[in-house]
PDB file of N, CA and C in Angstrom:
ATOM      1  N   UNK A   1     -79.791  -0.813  38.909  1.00  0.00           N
ATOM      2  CA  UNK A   1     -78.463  -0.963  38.385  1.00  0.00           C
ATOM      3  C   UNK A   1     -78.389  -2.287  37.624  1.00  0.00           C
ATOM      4  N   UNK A   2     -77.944  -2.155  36.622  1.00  0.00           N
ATOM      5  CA  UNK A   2     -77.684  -3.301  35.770  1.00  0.00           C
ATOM      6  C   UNK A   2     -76.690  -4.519  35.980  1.00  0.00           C
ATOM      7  N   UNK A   3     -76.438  -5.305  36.363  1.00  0.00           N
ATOM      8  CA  UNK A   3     -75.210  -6.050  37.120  1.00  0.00           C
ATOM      9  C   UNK A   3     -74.855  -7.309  36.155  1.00  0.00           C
ATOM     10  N   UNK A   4     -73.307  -7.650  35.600  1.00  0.00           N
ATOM     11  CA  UNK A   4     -73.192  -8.558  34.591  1.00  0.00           C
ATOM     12  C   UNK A   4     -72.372  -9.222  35.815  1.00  0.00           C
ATOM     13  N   UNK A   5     -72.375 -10.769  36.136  1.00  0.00           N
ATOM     14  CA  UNK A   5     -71.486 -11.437  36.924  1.00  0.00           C
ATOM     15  C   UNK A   5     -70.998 -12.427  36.025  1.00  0.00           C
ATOM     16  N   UNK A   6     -69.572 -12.549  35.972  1.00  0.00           N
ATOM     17  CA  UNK A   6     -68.734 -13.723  35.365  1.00  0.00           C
ATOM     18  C   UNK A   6     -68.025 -14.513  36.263  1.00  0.00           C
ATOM     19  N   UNK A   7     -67.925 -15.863  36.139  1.00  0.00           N
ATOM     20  CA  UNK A   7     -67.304 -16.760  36.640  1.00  0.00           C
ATOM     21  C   UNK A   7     -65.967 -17.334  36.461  1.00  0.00           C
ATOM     22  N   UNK A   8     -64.929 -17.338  36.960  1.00  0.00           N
ATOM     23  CA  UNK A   8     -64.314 -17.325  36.035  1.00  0.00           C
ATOM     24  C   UNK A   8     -63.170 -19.154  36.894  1.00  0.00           C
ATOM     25  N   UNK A   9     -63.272 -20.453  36.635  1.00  0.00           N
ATOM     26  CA  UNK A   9     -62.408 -21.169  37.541  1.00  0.00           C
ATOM     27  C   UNK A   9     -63.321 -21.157  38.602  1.00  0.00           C
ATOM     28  N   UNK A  10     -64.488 -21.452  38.277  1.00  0.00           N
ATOM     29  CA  UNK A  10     -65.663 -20.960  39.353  1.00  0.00           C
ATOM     30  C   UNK A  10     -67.142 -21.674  39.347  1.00  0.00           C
ATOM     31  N   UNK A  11     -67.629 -22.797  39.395  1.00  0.00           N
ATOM     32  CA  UNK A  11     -68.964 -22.634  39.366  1.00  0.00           C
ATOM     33  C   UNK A  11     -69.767 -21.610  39.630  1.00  0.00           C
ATOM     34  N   UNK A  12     -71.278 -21.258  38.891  1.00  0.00           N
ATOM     35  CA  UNK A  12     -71.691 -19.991  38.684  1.00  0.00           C
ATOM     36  C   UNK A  12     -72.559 -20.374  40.153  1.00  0.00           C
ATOM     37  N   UNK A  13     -72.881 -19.327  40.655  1.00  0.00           N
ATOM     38  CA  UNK A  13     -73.567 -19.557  42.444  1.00  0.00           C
ATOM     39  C   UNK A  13     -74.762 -18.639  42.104  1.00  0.00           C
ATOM     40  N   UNK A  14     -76.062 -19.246  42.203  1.00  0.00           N
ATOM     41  CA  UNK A  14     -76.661 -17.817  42.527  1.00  0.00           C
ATOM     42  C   UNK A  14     -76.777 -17.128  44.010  1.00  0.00           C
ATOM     43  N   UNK A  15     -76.300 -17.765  44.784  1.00  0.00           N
ATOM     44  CA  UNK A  15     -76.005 -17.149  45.632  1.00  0.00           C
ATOM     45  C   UNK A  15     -74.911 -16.072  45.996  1.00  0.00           C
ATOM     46  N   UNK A  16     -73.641 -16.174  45.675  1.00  0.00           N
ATOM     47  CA  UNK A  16     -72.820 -15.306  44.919  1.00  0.00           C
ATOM     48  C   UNK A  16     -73.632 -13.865  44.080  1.00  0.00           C
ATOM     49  N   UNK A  17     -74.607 -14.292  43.464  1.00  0.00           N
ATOM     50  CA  UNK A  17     -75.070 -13.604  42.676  1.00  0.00           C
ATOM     51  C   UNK A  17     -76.020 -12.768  43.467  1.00  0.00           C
ATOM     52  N   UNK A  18     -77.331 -12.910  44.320  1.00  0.00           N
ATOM     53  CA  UNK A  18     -78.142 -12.626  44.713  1.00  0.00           C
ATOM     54  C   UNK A  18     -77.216 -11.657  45.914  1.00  0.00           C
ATOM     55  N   UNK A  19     -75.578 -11.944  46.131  1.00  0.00           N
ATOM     56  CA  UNK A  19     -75.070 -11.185  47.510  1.00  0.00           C
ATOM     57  C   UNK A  19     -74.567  -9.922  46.952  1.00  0.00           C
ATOM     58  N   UNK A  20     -73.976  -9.870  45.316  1.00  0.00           N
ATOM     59  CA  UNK A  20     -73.536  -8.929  44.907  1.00  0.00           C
ATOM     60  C   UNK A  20     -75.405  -8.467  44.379  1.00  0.00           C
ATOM     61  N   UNK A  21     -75.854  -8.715  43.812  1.00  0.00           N
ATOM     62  CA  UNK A  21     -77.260  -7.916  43.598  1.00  0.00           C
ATOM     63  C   UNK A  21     -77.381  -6.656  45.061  1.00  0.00           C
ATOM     64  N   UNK A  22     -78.096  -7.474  45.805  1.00  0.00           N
ATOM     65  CA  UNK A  22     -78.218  -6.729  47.189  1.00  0.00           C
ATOM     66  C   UNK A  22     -77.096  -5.817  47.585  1.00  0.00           C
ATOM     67  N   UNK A  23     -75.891  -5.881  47.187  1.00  0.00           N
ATOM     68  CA  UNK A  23     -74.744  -4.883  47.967  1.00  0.00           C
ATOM     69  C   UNK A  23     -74.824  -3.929  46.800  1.00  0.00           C
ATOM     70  N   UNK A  24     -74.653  -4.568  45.724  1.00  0.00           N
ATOM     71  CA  UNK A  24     -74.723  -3.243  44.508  1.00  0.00           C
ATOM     72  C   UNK A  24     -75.430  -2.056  44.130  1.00  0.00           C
ATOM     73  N   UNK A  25     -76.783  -2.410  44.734  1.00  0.00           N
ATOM     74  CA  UNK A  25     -78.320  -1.797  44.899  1.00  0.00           C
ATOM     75  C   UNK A  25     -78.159  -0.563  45.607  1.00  0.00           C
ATOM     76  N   UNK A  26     -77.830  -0.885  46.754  1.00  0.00           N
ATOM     77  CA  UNK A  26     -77.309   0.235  47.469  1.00  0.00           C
ATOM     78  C   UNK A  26     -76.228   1.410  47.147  1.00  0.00           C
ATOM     79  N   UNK A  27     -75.574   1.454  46.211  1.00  0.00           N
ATOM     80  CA  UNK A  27     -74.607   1.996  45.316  1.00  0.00           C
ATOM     81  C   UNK A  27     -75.983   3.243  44.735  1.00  0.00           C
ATOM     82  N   UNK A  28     -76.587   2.731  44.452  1.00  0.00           N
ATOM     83  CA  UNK A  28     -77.969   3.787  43.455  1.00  0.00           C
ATOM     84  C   UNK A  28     -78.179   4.768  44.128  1.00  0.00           C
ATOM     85  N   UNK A  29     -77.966   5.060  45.036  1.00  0.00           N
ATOM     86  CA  UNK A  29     -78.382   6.253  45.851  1.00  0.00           C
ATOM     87  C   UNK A  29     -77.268   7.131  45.726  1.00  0.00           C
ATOM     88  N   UNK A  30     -76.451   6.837  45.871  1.00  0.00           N
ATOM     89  CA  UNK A  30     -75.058   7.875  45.419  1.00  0.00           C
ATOM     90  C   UNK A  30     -75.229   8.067  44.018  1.00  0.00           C
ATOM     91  N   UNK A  31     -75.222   7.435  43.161  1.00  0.00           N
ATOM     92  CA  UNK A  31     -75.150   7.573  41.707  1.00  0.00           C
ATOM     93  C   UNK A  31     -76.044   8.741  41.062  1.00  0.00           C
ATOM     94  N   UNK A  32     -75.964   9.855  40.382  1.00  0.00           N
ATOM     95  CA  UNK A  32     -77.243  10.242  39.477  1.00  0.00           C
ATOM     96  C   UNK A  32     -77.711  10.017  38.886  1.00  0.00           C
ATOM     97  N   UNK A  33     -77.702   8.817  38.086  1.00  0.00           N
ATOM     98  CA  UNK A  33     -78.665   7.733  37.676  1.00  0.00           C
ATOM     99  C   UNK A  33     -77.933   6.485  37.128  1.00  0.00           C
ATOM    100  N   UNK A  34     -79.142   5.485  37.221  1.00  0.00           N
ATOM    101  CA  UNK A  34     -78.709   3.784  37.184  1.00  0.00           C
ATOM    102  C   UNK A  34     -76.851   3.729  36.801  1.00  0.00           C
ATOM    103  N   UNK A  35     -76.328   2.503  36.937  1.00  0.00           N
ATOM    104  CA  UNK A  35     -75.272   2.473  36.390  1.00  0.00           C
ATOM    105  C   UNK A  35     -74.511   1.182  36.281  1.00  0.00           C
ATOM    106  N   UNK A  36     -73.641   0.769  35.889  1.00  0.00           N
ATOM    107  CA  UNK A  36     -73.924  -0.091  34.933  1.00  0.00           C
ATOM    108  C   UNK A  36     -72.506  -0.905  35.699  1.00  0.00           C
ATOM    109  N   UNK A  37     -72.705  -2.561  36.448  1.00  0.00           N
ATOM    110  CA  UNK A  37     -71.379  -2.932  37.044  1.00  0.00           C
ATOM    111  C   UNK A  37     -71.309  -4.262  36.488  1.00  0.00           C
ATOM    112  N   UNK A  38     -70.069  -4.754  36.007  1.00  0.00           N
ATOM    113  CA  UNK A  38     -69.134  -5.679  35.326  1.00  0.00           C
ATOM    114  C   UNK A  38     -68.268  -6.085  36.486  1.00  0.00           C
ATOM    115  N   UNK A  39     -68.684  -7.491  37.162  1.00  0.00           N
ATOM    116  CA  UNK A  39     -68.356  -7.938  38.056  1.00  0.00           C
ATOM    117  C   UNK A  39     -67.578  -9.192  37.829  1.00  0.00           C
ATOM    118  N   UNK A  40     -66.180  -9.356  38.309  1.00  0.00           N
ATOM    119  CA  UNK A  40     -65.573 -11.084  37.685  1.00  0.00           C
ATOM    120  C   UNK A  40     -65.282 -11.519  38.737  1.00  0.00           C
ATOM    121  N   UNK A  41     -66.186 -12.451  38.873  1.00  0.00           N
ATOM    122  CA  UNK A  41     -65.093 -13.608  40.529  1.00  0.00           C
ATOM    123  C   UNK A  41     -64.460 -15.013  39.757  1.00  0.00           C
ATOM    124  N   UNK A  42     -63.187 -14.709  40.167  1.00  0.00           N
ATOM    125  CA  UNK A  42     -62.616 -16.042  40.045  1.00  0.00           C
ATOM    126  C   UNK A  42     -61.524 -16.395  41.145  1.00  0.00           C
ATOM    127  N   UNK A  43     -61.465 -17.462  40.632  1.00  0.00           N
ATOM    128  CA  UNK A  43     -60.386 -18.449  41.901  1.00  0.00           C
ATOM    129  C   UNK A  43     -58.958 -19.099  40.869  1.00  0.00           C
ATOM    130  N   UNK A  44     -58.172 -18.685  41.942  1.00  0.00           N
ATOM    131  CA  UNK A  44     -56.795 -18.823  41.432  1.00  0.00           C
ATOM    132  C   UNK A  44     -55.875 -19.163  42.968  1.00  0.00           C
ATOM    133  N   UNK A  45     -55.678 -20.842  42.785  1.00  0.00           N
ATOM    134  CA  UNK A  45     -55.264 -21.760  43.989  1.00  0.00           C
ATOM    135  C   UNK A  45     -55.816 -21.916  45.130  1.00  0.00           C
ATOM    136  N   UNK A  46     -55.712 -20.938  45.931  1.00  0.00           N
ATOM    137  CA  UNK A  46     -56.360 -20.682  47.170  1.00  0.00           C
ATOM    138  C   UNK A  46     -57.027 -19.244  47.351  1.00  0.00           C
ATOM    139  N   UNK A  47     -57.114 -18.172  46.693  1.00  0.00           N
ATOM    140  CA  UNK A  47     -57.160 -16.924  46.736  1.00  0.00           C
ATOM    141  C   UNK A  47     -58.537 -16.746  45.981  1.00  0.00           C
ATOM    142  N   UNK A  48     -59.367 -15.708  46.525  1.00  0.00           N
ATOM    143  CA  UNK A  48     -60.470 -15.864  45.368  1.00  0.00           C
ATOM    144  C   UNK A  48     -60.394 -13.955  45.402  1.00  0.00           C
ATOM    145  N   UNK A  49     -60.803 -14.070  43.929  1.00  0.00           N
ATOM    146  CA  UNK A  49     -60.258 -12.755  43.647  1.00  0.00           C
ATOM    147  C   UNK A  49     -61.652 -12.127  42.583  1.00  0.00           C
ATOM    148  N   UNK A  50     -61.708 -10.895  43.349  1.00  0.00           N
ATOM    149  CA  UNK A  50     -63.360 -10.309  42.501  1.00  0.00           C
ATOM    150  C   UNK A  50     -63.002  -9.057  41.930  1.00  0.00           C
ATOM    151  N   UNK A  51     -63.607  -8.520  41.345  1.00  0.00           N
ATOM    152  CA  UNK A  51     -63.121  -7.413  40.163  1.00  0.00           C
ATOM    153  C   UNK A  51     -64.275  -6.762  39.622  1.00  0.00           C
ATOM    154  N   UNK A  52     -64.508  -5.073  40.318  1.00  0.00           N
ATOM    155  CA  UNK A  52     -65.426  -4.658  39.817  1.00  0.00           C
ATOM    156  C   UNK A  52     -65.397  -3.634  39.388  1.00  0.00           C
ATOM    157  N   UNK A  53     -65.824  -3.320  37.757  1.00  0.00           N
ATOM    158  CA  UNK A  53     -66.056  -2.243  36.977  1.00  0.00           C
ATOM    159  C   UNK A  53     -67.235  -1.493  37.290  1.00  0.00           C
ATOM    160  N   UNK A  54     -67.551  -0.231  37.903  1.00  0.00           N
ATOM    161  CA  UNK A  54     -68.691   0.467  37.798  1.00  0.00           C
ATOM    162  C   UNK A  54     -68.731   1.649  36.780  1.00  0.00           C
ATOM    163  N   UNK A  55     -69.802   1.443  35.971  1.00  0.00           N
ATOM    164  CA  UNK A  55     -69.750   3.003  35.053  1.00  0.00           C
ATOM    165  C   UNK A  55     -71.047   3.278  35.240  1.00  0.00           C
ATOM    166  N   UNK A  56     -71.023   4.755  35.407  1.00  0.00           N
ATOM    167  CA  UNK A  56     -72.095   5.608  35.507  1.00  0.00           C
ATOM    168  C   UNK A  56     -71.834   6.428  34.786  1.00  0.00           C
ATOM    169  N   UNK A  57     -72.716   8.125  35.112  1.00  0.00           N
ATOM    170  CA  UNK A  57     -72.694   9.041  33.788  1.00  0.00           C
ATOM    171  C   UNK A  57     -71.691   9.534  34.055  1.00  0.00           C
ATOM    172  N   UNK A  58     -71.593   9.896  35.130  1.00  0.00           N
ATOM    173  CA  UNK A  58     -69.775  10.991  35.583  1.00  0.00           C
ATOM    174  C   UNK A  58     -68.631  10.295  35.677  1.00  0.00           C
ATOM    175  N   UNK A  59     -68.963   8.891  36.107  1.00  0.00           N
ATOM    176  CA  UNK A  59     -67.737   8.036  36.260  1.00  0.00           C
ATOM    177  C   UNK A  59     -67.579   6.570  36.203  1.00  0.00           C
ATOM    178  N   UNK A  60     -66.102   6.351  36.281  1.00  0.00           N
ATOM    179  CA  UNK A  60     -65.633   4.821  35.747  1.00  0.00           C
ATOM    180  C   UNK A  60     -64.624   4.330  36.796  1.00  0.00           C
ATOM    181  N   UNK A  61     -65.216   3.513  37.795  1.00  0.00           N
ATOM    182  CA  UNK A  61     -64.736   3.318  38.662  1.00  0.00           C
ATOM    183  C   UNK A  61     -64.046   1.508  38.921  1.00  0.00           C
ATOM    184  N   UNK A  62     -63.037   1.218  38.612  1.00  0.00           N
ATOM    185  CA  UNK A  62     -62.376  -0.029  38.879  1.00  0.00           C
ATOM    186  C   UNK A  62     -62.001  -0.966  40.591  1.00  0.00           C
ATOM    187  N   UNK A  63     -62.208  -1.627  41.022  1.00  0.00           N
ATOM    188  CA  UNK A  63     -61.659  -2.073  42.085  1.00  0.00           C
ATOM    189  C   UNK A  63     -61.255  -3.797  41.771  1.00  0.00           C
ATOM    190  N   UNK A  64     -60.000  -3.993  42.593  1.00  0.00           N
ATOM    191  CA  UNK A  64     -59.425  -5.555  42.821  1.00  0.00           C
ATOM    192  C   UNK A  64     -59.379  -5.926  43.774  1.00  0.00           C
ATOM    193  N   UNK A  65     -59.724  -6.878  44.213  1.00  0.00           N
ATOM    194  CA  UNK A  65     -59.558  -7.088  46.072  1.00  0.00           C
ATOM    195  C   UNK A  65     -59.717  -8.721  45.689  1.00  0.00           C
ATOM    196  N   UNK A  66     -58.564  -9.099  46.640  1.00  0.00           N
ATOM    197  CA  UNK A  66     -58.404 -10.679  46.685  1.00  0.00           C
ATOM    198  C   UNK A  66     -58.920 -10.975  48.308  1.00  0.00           C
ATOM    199  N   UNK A  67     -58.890 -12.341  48.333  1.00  0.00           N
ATOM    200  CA  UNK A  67     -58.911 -12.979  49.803  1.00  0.00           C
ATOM    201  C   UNK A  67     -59.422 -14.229  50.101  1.00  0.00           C
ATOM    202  N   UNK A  68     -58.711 -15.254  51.164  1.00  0.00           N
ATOM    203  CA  UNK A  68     -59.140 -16.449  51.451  1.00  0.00           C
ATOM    204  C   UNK A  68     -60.435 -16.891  51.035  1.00  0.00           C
ATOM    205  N   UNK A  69     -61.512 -15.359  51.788  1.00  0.00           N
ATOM    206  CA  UNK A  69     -62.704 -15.740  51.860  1.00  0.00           C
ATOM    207  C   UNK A  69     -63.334 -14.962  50.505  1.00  0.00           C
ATOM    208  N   UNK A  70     -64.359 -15.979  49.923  1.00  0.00           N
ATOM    209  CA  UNK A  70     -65.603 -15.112  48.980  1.00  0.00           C
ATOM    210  C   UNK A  70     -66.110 -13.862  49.472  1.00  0.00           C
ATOM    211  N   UNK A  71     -66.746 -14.235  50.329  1.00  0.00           N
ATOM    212  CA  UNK A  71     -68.057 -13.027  50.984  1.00  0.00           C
ATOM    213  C   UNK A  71     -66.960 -11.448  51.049  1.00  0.00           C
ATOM    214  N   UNK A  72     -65.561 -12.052  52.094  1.00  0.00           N
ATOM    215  CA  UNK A  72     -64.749 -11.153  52.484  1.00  0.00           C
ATOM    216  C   UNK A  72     -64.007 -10.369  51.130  1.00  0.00           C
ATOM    217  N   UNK A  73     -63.914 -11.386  50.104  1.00  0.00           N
ATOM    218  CA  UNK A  73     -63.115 -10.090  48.861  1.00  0.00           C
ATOM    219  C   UNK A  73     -64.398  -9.335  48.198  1.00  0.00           C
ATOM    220  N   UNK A  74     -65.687  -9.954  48.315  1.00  0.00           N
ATOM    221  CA  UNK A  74     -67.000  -8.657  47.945  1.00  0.00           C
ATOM    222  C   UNK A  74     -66.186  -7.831  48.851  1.00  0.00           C
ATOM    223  N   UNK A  75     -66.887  -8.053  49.878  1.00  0.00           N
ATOM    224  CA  UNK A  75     -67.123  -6.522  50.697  1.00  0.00           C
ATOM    225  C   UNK A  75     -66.145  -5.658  50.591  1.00  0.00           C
ATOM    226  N   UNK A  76     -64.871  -6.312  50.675  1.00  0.00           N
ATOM    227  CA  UNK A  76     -63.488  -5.293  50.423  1.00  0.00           C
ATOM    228  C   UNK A  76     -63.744  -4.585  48.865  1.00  0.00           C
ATOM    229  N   UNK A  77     -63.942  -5.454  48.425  1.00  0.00           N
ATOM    230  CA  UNK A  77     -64.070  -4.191  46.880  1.00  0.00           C
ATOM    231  C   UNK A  77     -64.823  -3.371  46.743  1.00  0.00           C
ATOM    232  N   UNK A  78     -66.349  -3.868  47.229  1.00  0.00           N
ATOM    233  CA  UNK A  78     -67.314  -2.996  47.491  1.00  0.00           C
ATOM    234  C   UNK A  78     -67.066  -1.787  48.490  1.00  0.00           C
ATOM    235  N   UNK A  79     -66.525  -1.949  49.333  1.00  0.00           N
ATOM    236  CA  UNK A  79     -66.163  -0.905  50.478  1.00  0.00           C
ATOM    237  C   UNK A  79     -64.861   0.099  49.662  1.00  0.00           C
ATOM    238  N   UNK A  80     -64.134  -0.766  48.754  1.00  0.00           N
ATOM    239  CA  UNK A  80     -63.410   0.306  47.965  1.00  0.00           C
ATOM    240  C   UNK A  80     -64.367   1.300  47.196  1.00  0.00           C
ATOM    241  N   UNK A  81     -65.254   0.288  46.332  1.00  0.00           N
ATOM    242  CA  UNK A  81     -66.241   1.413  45.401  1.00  0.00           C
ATOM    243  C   UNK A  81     -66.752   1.967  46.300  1.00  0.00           C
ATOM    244  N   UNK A  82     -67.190   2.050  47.296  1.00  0.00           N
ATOM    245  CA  UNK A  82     -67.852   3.251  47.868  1.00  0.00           C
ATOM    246  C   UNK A  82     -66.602   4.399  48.283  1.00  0.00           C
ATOM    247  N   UNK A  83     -65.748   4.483  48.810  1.00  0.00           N
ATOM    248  CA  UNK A  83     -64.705   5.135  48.906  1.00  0.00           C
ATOM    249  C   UNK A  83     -64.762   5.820  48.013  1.00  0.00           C
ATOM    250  N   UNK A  84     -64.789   5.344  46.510  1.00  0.00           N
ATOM    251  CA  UNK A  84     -64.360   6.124  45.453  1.00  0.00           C
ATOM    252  C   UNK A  84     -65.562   6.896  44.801  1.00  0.00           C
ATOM    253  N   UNK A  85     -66.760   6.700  45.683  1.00  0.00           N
ATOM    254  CA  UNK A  85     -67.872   7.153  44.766  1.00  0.00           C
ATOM    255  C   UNK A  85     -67.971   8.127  45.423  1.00  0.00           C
ATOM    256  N   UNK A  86     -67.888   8.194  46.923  1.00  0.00           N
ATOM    257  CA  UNK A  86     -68.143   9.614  47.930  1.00  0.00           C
ATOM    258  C   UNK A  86     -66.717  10.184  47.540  1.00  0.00           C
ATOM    259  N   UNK A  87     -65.686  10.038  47.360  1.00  0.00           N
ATOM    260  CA  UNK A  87     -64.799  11.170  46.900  1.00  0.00           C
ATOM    261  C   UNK A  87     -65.159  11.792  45.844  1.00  0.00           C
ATOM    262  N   UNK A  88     -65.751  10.956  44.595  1.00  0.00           N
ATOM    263  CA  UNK A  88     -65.824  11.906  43.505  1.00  0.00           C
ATOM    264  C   UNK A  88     -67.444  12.704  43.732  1.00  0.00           C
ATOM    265  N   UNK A  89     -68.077  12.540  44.171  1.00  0.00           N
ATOM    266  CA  UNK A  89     -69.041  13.079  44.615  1.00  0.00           C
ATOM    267  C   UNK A  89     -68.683  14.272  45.453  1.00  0.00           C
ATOM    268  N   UNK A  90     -68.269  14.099  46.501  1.00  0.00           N
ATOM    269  CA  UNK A  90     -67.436  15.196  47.681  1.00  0.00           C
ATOM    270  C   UNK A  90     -66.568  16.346  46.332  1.00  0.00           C
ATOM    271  N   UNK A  91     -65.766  15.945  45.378  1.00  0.00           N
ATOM    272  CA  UNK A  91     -64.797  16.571  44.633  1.00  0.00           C
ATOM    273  C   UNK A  91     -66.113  17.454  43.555  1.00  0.00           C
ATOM    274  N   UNK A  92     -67.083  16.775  43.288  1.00  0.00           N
ATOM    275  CA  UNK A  92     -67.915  17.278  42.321  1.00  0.00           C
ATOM    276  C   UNK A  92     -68.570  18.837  43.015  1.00  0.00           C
ATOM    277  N   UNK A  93     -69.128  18.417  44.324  1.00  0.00           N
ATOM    278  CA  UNK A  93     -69.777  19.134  45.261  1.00  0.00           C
ATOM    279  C   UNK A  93     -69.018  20.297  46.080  1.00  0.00           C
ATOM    280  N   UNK A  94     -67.561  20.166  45.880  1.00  0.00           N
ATOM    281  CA  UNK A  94     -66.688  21.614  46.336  1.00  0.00           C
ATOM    282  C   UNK A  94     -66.062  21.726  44.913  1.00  0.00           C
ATOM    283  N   UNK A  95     -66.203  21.531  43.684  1.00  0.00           N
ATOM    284  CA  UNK A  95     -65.854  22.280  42.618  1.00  0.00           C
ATOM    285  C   UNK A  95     -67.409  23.578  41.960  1.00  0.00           C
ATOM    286  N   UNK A  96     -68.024  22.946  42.528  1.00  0.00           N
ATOM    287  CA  UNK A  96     -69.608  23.686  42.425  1.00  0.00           C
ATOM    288  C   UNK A  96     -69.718  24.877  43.142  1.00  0.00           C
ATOM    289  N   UNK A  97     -68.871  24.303  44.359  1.00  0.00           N
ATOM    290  CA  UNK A  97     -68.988  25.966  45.469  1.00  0.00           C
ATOM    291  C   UNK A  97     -68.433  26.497  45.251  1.00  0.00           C
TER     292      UNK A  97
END
């Protein structure tokens, strides 16, 4: 999977970077092939807020998730994109039957 990370009000981390690599990766197995995520973390006062675009061949999937913590607004968004990838998958797979 191809992964673009922007910073935004943010020093760039590769660590930040190397945590969304590894969580994103795992996304490939659902997907029918590679796909392509546009990732923005930025910070606004106290809130840090991440934003992820996934496009693949069937779909275009958006998530926003804020929170105190870094690590904690990944996973919440990420745990959204997966939500949304097994529904449209699940929806693909009983329009077939």
């Amino acid at each position: 999977m191809r992964i673009s990370v922007t910073f935004k009000n943010l020093s760039a981390s590769d660590q930040i970077k190397s945590y969304l690599q590894n969580k994103l990766d795992r996304f490939d197995k659902y997907l029918y092939s590679s796909g392509k995520a546009d990732v923005v973390v930025k910070t606004e006062k106290l809130r840090k807020i991440v934003e992820i675009n996934l496009l693949g061949d069937r779909l275009d999937i958006h998530a926003k998730k804020e929170h105190e913590d870094m690590q904690a607004a990944i996973d919440l968004a990420l745990d959204r994109i997966r939500k949304q990838i097994v529904k449209n998958k699940e929806k693909l797979q009983q329009h077939r039957a």
